[in-house]
Structures are given as C-alpha cells and as structure tokens.
C-alpha atoms as a PDB file:
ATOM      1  CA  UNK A   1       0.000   0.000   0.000  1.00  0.00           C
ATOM      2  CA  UNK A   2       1.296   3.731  -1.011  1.00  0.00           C
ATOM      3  CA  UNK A   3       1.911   6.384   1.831  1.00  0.00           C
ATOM      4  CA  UNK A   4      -0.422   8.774   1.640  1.00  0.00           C
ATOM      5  CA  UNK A   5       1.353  12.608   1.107  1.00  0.00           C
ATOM      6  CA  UNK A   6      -1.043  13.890   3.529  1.00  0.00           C
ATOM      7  CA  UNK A   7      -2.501  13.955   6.825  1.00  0.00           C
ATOM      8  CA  UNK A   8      -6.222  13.671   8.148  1.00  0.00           C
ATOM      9  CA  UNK A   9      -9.028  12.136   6.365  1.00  0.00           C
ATOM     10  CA  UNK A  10     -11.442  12.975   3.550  1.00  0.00           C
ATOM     11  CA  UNK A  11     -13.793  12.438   5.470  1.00  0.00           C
ATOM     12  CA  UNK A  12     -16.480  13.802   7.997  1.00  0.00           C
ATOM     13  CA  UNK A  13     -18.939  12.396  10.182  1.00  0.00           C
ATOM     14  CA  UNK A  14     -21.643  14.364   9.683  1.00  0.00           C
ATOM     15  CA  UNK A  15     -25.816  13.230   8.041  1.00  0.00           C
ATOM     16  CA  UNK A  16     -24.985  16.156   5.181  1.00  0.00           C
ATOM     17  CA  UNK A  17     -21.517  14.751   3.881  1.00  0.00           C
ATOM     18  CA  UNK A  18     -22.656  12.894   1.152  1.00  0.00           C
ATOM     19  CA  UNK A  19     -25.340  15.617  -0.164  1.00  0.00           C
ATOM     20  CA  UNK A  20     -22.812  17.951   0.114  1.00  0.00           C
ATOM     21  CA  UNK A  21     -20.225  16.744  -1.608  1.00  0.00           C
ATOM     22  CA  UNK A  22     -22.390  15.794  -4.371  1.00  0.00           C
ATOM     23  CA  UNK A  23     -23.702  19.491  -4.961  1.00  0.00           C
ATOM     24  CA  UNK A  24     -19.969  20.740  -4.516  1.00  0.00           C
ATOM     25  CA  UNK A  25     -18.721  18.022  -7.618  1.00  0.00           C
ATOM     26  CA  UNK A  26     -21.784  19.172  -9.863  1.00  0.00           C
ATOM     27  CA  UNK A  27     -20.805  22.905  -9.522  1.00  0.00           C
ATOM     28  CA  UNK A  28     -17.410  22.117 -10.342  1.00  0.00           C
ATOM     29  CA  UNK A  29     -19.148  19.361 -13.340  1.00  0.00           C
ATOM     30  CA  UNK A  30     -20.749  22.234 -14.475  1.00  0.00           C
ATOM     31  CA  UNK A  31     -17.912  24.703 -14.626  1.00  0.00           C
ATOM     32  CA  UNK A  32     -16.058  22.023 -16.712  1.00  0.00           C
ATOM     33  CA  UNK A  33     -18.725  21.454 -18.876  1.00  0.00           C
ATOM     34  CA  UNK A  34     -19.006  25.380 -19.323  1.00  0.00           C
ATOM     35  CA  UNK A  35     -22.689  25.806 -17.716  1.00  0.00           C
ATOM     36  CA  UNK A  36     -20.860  28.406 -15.355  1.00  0.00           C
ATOM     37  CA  UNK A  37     -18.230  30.030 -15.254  1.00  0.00           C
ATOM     38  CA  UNK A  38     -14.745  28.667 -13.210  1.00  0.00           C
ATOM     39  CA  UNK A  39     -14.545  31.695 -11.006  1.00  0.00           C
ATOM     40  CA  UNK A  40     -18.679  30.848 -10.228  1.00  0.00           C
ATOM     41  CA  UNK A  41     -18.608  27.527  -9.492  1.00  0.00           C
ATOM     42  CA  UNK A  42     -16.662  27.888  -6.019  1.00  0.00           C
ATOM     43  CA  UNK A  43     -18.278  30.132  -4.992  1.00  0.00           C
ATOM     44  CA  UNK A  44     -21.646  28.868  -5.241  1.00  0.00           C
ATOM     45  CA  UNK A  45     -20.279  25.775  -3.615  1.00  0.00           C
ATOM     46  CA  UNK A  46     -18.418  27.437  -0.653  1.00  0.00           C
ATOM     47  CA  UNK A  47     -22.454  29.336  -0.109  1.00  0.00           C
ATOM     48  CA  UNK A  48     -23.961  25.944  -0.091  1.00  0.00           C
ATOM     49  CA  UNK A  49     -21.199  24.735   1.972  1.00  0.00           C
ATOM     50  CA  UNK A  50     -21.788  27.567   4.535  1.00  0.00           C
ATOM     51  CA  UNK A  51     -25.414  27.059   4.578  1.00  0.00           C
ATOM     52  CA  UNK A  52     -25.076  23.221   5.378  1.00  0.00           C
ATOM     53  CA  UNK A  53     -22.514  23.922   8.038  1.00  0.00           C
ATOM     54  CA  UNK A  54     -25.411  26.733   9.594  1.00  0.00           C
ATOM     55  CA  UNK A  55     -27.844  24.663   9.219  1.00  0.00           C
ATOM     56  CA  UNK A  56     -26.871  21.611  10.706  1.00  0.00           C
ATOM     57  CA  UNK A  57     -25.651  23.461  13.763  1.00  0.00           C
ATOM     58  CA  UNK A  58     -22.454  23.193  13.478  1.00  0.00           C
ATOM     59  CA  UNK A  59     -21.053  26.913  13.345  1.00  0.00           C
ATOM     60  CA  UNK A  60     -22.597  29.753  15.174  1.00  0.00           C
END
C-alpha cells in the first residue's frame, strides 16, 4: 500500500456529507462542462457549503 502525502481524512462524520459533496462536484461538473463560469462555481459551492454547516448546527 502507497503512503499517503497527507494527513487527516477525507472524510467527515456528519448526516450532510454525502449531499454535500455531491452538490460541490456538480458545480465544479458544471464549470467544466461550461454551464458556469470557473470563477462561479466555487463560490456557489463554498455558499452551499456555509449554509449546510449553519444549518446543521455546526457553526454559530
């Protein structure tokens, strides 16, 4: 088995993982596939991502 080059996990615990990390690859999907622009698709991620993170409780 290969070292891995960096520490921690990809990983994390949390109900919303798996819904988020499917809206964050179709944002980038969709900036490859030119639906939206590259500079658009983070950031429409990183508001989803901040609204999950809200929402669940997780950040004040």
């Amino acid at each position: 088995m290969h070292e891995q080059p960096w520490a921690g996990v990809s990983y994390i615990g949390i109900p919303e993982y798996s819904g988020l990390g499917d809206r964050v690859s179709a944002e980038i999907s969709a900036a490859i596939a030119g639906q939206q622009s590259v500079d658009q698709a983070p950031a429409d991620a990183q508001l989803f991502s901040e609204d999950v993170v809200k929402g669940g409780g997780y950040q004040n």
